[in-house]
Protein backbone atom coordinates (compact mmCIF):
# COMPACT_ATOMS: atom_id res chain seq x y z
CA UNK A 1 126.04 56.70 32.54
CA UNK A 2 124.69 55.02 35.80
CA UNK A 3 121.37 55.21 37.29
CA UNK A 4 122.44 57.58 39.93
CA UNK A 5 124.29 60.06 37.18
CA UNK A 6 121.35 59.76 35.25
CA UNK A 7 118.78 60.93 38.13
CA UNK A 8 121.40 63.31 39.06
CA UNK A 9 121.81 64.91 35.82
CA UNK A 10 118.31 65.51 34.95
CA UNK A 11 117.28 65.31 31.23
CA UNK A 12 115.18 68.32 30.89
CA UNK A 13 113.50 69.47 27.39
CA UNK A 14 111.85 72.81 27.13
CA UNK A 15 110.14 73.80 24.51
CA UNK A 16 109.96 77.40 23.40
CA UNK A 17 107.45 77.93 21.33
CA UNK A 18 106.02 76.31 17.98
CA UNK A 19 106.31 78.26 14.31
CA UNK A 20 102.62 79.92 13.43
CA UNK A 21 101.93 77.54 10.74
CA UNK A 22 101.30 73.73 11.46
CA UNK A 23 103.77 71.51 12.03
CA UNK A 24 106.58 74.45 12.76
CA UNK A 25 109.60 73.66 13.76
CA UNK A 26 110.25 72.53 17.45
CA UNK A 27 112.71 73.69 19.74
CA UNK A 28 114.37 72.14 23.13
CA UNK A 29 117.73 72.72 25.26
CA UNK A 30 118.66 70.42 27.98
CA UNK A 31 121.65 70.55 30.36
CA UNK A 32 123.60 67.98 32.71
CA UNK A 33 126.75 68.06 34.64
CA UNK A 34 129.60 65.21 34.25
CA UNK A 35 130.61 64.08 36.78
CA UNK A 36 127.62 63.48 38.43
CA UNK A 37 127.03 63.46 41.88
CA UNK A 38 129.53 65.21 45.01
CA UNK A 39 132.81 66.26 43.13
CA UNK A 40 136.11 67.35 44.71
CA UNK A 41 137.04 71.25 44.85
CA UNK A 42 139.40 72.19 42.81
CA UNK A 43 138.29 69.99 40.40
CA UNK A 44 137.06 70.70 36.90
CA UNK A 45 133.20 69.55 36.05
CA UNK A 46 131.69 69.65 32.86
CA UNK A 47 128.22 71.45 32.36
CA UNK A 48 127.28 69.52 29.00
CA UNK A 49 124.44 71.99 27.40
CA UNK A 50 122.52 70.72 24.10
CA UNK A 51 120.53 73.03 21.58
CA UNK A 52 117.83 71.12 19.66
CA UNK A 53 115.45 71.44 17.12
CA UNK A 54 113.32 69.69 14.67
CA UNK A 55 114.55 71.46 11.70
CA UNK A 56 118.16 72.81 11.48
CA UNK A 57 119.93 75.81 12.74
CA UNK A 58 120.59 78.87 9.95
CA UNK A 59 123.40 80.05 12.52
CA UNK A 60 125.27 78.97 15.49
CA UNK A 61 123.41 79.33 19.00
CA UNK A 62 125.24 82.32 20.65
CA UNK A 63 127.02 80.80 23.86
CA UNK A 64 127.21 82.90 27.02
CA UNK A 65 129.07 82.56 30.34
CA UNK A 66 127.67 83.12 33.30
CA UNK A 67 129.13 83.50 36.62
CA UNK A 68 128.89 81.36 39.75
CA UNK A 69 130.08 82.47 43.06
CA UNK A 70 133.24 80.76 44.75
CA UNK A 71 133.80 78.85 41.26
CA UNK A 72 135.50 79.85 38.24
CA UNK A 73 133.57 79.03 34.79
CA UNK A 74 134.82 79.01 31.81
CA UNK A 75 134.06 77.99 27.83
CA UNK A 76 136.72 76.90 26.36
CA UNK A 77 137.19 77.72 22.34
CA UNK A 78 136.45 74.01 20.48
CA UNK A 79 134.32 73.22 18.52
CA UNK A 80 130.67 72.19 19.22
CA UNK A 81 129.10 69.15 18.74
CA UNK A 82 126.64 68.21 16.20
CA UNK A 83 123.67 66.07 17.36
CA UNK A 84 121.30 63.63 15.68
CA UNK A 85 118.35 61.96 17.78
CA UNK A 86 115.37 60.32 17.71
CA UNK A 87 112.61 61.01 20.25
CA UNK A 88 109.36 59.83 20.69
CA UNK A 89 109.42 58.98 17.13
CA UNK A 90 110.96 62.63 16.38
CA UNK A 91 114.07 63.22 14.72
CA UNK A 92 115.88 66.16 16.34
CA UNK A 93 119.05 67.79 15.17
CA UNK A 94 121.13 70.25 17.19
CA UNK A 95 124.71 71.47 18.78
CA UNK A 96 126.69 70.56 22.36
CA UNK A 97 129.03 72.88 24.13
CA UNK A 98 130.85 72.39 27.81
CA UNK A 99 131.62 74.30 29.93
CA UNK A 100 134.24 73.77 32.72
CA UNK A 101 132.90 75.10 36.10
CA UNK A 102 135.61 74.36 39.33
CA UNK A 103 134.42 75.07 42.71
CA UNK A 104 137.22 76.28 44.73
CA UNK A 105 135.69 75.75 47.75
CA UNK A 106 133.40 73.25 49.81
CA UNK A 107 129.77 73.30 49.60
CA UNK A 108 126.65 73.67 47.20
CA UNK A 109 126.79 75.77 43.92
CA UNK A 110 123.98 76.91 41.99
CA UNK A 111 124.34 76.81 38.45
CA UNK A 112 121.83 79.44 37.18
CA UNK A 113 119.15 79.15 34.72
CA UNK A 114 120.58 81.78 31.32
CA UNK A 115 119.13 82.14 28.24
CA UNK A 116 120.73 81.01 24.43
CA UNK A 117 119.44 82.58 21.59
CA UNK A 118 118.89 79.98 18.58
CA UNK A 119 118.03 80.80 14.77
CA UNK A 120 115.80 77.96 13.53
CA UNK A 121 115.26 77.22 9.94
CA UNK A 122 111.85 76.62 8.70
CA UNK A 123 110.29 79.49 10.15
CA UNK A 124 109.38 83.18 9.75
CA UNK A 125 110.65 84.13 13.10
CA UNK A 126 114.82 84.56 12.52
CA UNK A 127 115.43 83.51 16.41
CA UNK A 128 114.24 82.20 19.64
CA UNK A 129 115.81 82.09 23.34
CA UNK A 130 115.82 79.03 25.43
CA UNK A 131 116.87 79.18 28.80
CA UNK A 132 118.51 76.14 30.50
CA UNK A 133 117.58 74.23 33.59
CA UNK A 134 118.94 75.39 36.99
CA UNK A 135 121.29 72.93 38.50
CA UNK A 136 123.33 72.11 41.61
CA UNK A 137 126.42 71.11 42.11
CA UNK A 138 128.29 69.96 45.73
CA UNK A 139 132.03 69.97 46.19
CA UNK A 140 133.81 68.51 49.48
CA UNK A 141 137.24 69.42 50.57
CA UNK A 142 139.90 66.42 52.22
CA UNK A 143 140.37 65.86 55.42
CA UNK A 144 142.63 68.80 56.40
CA UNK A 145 141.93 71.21 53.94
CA UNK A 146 138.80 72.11 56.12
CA UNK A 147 138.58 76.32 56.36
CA UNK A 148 140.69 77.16 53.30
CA UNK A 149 139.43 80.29 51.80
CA UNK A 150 140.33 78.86 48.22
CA UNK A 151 141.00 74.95 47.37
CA UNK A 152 143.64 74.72 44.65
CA UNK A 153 145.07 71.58 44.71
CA UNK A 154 147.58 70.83 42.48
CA UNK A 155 151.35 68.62 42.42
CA UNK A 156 153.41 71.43 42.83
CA UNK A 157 153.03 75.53 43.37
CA UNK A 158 155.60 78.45 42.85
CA UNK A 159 155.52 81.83 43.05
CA UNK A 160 157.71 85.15 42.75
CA UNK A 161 157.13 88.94 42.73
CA UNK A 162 158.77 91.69 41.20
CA UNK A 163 158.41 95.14 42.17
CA UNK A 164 159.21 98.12 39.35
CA UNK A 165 160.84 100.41 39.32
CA UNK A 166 163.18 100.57 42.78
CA UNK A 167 161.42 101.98 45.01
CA UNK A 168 164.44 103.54 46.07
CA UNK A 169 164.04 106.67 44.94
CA UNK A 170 160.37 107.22 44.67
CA UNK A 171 158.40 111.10 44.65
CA UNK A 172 155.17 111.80 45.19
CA UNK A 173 153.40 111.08 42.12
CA UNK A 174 155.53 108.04 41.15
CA UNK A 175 154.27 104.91 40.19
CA UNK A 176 154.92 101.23 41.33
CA UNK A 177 154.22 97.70 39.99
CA UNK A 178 153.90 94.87 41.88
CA UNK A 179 153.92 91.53 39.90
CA UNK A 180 153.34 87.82 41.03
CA UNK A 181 153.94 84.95 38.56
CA UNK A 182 152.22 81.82 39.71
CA UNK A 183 153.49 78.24 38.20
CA UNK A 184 151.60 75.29 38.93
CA UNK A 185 152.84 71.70 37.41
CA UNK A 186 150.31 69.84 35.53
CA UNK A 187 147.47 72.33 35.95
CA UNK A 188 145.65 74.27 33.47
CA UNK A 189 146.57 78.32 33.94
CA UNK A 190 142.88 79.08 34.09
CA UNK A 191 142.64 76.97 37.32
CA UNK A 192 145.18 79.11 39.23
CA UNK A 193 143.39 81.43 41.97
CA UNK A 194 143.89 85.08 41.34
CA UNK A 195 146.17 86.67 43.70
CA UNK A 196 144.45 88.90 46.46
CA UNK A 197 146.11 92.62 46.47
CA UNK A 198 145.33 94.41 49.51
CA UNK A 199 144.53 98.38 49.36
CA UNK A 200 147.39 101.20 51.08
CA UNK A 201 146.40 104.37 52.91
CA UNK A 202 148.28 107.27 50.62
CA UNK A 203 148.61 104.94 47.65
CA UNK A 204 146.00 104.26 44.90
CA UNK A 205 145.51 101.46 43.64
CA UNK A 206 145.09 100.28 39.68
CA UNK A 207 144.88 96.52 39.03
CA UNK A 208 145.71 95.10 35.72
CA UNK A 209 144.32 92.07 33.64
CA UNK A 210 145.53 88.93 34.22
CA UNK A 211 147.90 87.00 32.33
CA UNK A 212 147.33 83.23 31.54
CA UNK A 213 149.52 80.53 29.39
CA UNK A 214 149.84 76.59 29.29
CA UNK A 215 152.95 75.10 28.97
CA UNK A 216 153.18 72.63 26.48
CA UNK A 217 155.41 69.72 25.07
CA UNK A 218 154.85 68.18 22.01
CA UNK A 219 154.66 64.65 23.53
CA UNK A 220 154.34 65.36 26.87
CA UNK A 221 150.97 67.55 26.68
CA UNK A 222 150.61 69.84 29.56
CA UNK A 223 153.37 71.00 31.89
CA UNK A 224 152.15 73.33 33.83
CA UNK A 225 150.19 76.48 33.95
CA UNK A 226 151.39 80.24 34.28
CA UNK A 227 149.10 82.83 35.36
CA UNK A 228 150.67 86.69 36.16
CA UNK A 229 148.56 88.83 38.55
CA UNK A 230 149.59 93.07 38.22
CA UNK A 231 148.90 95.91 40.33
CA UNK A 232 150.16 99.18 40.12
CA UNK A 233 150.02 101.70 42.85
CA UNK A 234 150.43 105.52 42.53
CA UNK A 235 151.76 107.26 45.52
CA UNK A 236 149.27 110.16 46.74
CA UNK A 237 151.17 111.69 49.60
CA UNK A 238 155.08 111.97 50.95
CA UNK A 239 155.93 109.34 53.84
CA UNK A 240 156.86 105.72 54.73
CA UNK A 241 154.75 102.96 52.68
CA UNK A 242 154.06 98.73 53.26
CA UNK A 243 153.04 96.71 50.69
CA UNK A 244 151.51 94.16 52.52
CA UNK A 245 152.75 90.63 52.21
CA UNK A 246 150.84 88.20 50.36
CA UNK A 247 149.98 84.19 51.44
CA UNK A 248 149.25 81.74 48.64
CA UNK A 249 147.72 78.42 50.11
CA UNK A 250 147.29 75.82 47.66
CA UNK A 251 147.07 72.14 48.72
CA UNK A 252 149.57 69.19 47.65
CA UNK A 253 147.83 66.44 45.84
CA UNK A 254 151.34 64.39 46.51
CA UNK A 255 151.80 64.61 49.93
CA UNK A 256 147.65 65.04 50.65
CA UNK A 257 148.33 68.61 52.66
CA UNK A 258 147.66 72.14 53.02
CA UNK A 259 150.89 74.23 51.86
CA UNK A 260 151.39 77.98 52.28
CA UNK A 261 153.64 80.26 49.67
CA UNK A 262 154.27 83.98 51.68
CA UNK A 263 155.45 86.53 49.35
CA UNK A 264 157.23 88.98 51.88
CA UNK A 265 155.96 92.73 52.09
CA UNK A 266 157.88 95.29 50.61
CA UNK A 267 158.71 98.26 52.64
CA UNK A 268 159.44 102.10 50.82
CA UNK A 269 159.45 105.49 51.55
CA UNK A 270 158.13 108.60 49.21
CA UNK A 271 159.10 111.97 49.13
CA UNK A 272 157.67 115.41 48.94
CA UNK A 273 157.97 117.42 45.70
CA UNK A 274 157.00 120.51 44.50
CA UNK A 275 155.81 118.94 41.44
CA UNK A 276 151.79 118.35 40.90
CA UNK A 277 149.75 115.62 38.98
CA UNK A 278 148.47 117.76 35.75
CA UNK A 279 145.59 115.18 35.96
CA UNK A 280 144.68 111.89 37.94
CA UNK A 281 145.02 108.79 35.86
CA UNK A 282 142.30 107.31 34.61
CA UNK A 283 140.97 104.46 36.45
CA UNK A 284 140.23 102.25 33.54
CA UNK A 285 143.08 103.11 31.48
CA UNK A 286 145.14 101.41 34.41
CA UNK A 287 143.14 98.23 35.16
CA UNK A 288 143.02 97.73 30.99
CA UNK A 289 146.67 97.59 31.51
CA UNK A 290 147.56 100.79 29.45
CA UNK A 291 150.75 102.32 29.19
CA UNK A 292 150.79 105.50 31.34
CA UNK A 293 152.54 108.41 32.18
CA UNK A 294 152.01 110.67 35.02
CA UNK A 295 152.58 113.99 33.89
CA UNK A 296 153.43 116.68 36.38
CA UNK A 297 154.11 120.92 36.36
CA UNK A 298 157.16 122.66 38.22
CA UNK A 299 156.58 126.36 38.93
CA UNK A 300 160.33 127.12 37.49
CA UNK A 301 160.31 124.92 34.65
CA UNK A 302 156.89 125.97 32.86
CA UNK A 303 158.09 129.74 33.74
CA UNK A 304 161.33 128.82 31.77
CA UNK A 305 158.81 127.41 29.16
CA UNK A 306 156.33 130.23 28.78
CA UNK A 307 159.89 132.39 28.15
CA UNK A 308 161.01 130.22 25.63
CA UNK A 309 157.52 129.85 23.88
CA UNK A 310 157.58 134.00 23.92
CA UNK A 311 160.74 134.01 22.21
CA UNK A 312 159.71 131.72 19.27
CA UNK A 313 156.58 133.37 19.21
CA UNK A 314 158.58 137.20 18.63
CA UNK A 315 161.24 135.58 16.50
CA UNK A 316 158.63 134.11 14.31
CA UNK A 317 156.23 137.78 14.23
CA UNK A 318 159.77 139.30 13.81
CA UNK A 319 161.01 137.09 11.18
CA UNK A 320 160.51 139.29 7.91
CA UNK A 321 162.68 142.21 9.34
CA UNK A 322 164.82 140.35 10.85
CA UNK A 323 165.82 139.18 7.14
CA UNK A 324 165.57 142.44 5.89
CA UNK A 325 168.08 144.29 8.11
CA UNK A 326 169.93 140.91 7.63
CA UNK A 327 170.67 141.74 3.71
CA UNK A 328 170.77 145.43 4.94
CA UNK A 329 173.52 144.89 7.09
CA UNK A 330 175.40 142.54 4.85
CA UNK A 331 174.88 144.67 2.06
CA UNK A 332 176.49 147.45 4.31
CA UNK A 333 179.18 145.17 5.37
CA UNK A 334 180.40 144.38 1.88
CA UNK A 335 180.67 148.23 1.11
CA UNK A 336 182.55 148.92 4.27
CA UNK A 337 184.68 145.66 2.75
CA UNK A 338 185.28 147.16 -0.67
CA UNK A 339 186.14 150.75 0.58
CA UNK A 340 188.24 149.79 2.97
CA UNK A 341 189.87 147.41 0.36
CA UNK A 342 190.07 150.94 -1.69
CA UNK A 343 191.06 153.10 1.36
CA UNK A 344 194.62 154.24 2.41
CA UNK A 345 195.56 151.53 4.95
CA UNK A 346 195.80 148.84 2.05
CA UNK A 347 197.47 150.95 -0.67
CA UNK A 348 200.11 152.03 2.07
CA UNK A 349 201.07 148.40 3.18
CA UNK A 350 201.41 147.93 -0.48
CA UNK A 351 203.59 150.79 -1.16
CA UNK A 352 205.82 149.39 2.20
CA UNK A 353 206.16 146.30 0.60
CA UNK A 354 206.99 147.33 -2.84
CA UNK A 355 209.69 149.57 -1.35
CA UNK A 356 211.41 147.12 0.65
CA UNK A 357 211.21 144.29 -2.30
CA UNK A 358 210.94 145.93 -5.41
CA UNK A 359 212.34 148.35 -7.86
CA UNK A 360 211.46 151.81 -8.35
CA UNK A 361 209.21 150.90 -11.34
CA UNK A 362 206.80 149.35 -9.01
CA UNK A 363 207.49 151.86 -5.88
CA UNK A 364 206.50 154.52 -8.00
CA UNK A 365 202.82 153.73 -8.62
CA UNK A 366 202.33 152.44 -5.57
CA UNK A 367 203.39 155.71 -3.91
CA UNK A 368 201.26 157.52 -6.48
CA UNK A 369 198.50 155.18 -5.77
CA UNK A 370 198.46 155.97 -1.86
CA UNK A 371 199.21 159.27 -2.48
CA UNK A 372 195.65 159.58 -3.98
CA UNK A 373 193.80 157.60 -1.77
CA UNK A 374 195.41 159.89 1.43
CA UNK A 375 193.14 162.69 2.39
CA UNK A 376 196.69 164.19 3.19
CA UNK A 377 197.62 165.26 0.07
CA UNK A 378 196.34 167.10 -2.95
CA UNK A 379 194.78 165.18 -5.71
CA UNK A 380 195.96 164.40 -8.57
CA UNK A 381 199.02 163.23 -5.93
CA UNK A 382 201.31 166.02 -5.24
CA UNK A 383 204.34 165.48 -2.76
CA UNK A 384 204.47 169.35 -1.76
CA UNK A 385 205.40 172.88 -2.99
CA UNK A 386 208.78 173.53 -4.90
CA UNK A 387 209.61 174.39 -1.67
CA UNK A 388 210.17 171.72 1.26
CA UNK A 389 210.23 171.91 4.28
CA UNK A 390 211.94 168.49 4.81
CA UNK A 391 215.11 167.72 2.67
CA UNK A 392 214.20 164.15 3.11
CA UNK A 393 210.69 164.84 1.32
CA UNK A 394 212.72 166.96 -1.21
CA UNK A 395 214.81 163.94 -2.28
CA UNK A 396 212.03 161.75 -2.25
CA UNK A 397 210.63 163.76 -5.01
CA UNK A 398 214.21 164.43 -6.85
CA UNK A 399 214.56 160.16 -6.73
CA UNK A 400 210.94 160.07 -8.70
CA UNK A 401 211.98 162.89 -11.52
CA UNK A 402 215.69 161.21 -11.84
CA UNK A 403 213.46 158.10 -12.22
CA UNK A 404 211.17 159.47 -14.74
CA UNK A 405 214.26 160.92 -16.77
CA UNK A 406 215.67 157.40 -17.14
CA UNK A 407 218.31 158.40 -14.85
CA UNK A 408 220.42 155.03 -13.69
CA UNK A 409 222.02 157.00 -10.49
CA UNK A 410 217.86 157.17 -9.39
CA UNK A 411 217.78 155.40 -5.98
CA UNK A 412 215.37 155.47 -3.25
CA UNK A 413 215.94 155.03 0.83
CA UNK A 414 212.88 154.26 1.78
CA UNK A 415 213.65 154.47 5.58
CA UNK A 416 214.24 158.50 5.01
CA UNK A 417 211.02 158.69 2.39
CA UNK A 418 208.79 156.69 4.81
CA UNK A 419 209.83 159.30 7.66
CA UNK A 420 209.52 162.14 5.23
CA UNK A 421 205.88 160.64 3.96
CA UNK A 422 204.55 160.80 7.66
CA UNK A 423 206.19 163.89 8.61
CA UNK A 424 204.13 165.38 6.05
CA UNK A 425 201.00 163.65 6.23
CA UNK A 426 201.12 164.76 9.80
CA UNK A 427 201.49 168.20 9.13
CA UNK A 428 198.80 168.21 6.28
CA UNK A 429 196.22 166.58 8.70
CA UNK A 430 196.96 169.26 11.42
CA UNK A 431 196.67 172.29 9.60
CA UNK A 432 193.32 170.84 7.63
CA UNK A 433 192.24 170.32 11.70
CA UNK A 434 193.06 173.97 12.11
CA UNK A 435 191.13 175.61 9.43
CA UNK A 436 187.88 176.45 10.06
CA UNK A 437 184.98 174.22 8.86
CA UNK A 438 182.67 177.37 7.64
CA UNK A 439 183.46 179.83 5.08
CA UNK A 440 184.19 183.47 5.93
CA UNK A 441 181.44 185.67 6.07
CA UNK A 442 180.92 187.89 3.25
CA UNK A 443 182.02 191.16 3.96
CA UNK A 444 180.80 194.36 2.39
């Protein structure tokens, strides 16, 4: 280091205090900056800080970051470095971290004083905080780069935006995302300026984390670096909406210029619904970068809901009867089933068939068999009285006694007996309508 970097940087020990007993251990932090002297912005510095002690360290020094207006600081994850010195006769051991402060714009920075909390060994007293030196550190701009809000230089800049979902067809109540995706070529992400999202009367506004990444080849190194900037807005009221357009100016280390990137506005309309927010959405859960729904009530639907909850609530109350008539009425069904199985529509289809197909040994039954299932006639089956009425009836019943004398002349026209059959169930049912259902009085 030269004699100006060395003035510049200042060596500076501070010591924080001395163990109780004699000949305690000894503690000191000092801090420079490399490079020394006026730097360029945009430009990545190095703010070397050194933990010391006479002892050793039972634990790492805890390493904070601190914040500097107009320039981004960072600490990147590697490994400290372990230190061995000799001062004033004095061995000294410690740790060195970096950290990377870039000004992004012209003019002095203060580097604050902030504490770091050490655990020496050797002592009673677990830990001790040191707090580092105040510094100063002054960037310039080139020629032409003069009045630039932010100072990015870098080869090359790109940039694109995406807007979900179309805003096409958007309701009050809807959500939409704006994204930008900057790419600079050999340039570390965390260098990249944040993009700038401006606020929209009737929309609300819910920024999202960041997005970094480096883009690496194996032999190459560094490519370039990606950062992804993500706001969502939510759309408060019905009407016609502007995303405002957004300007990028970076400044090209090739060709030693200001450039400008414009990402054009984006123009939408949103409108009216019945439908209400249930609930606003949380303002944190949207700049965390949550997943989120907005959830909203329509008069007709949660009617239609409340209906449909009743009926699941009754059906569920009304359950156990339900099942019981269930087995009732199934229980009734099969009865009905079985006597109508046993009833006189069945047995007379079967006597039909038998006496178009079959012979008299199996018409005979069957017309026995309907004959006592008819409320028509008299049970045990009777055709009639000796005397008929119907001749047709009569030699239905002279075709069953020639049958049951093993007569071989016993045939039987159905077409005449089927007549003869209805004829007389007829008559049977209308003079059982014409009798009186109470019994005579008793007379005396």
């Amino acid at each position: 280091m030269n004699v100006r970097g060395f003035i510049f940087s200042i060596l500076t020990f501070f010591l924080s205090g001395l163990a109780a007993a004699q000949g305690g251990p000894q503690l000191m932090v000092r801090a420079h900056i490399e490079p020394s002297g006026t730097v360029v912005a945009g430009s990545e510095v190095k703010l070397i800080v050194d933990c010391l002690t006479t002892t050793w360290f039972t634990d790492a020094p805890n390493w904070p970051l601190f914040t500097v207006p107009g320039a981004i600081v960072n600490l990147p994850d590697e490994q400290a470095e372990n230190l061995h010195e000799v001062i004033n006769g004095v061995s000294w051991y410690g740790v060195s971290r970096a950290y990377r402060v870039v000004p992004q714009t012209a003019g002095a920075f203060e580097i604050p004083s902030f504490p770091i909390t050490v655990h020496p060994g050797g002592t009673n007293v677990p830990e001790a905080s040191l707090a580092t030196p105040a510094l100063r550190l002054v960037a310039t701009v080139p020629a032409g780069a003069e009045g630039m809000s932010v100072f990015f230089p870098t080869q090359k800049l790109s940039a694109k935006q995406t807007i979900e979902p179309s805003p096409d067809d958007l309701k009050v109540g809807g959500a939409l995302t704006r994204t930008i995706t900057q790419t600079a070529t050999g340039t570390e992400s965390m260098l990249i300026p944040p993009v700038k999202f401006g606020d929209v009367d009737g929309l609300k506004r819910y920024p999202k984390p960041s997005g970094t990444k480096n883009i690496m080849q194996d032999r190459a190194g560094l490519i370039a670096g990606e950062r992804t900037d993500t706001v969502t807005y939510v759309v408060n009221r019905s009407g016609r909406f502007k995303l405002p357009a957004v300007s990028i100016e970076w400044w090209n280390t090739a060709a030693q210029r200001r450039e400008k990137i414009v990402l054009p506005a984006v123009s939408f309309s949103a409108a009216a619904t019945r439908e209400k927010p249930l609930f606003d959405i949380p303002l944190d859960a949207l700049s965390k970068g949550g997943a989120h729904r907005i959830i909203v009530i329509d008069r007709l639907r949660a009617l239609i809901a409340c209906v449909v909850l009743a009926l699941l609530l009754a059906i569920v109350w009304a359950y156990p009867r339900l099942v019981t008539r269930y087995k009732l009425a199934k229980r009734a069904l099969v009865a009905a089933r079985s006597r109508y199985a046993e009833g006189e529509a069945p047995a007379w289809r079967v006597l039909r068939a038998a006496a178009r197909r079959g012979p008299l040994q199996r018409v005979i039954p069957a017309l026995y068999r309907w004959m006592d299932k008819s409320p028509d006639f008299k049970h045990p089956a009777r055709i009639g009285e000796p005397n008929f009425a119907n001749p047709d009836l009569k030699e239905l019943a002279d075709t069953v006694a020639r049958h049951y004398s093993d007569s071989p002349d016993a045939k039987l026209d159905w077409n005449k007996a089927e007549g003869a059959l209805r004829k007389a169930a007829k008559r049977a049912r209308k003079k059982r309508n014409e009798q009186s259902p109470l019994p005579p009085l008793n007379q005396y």
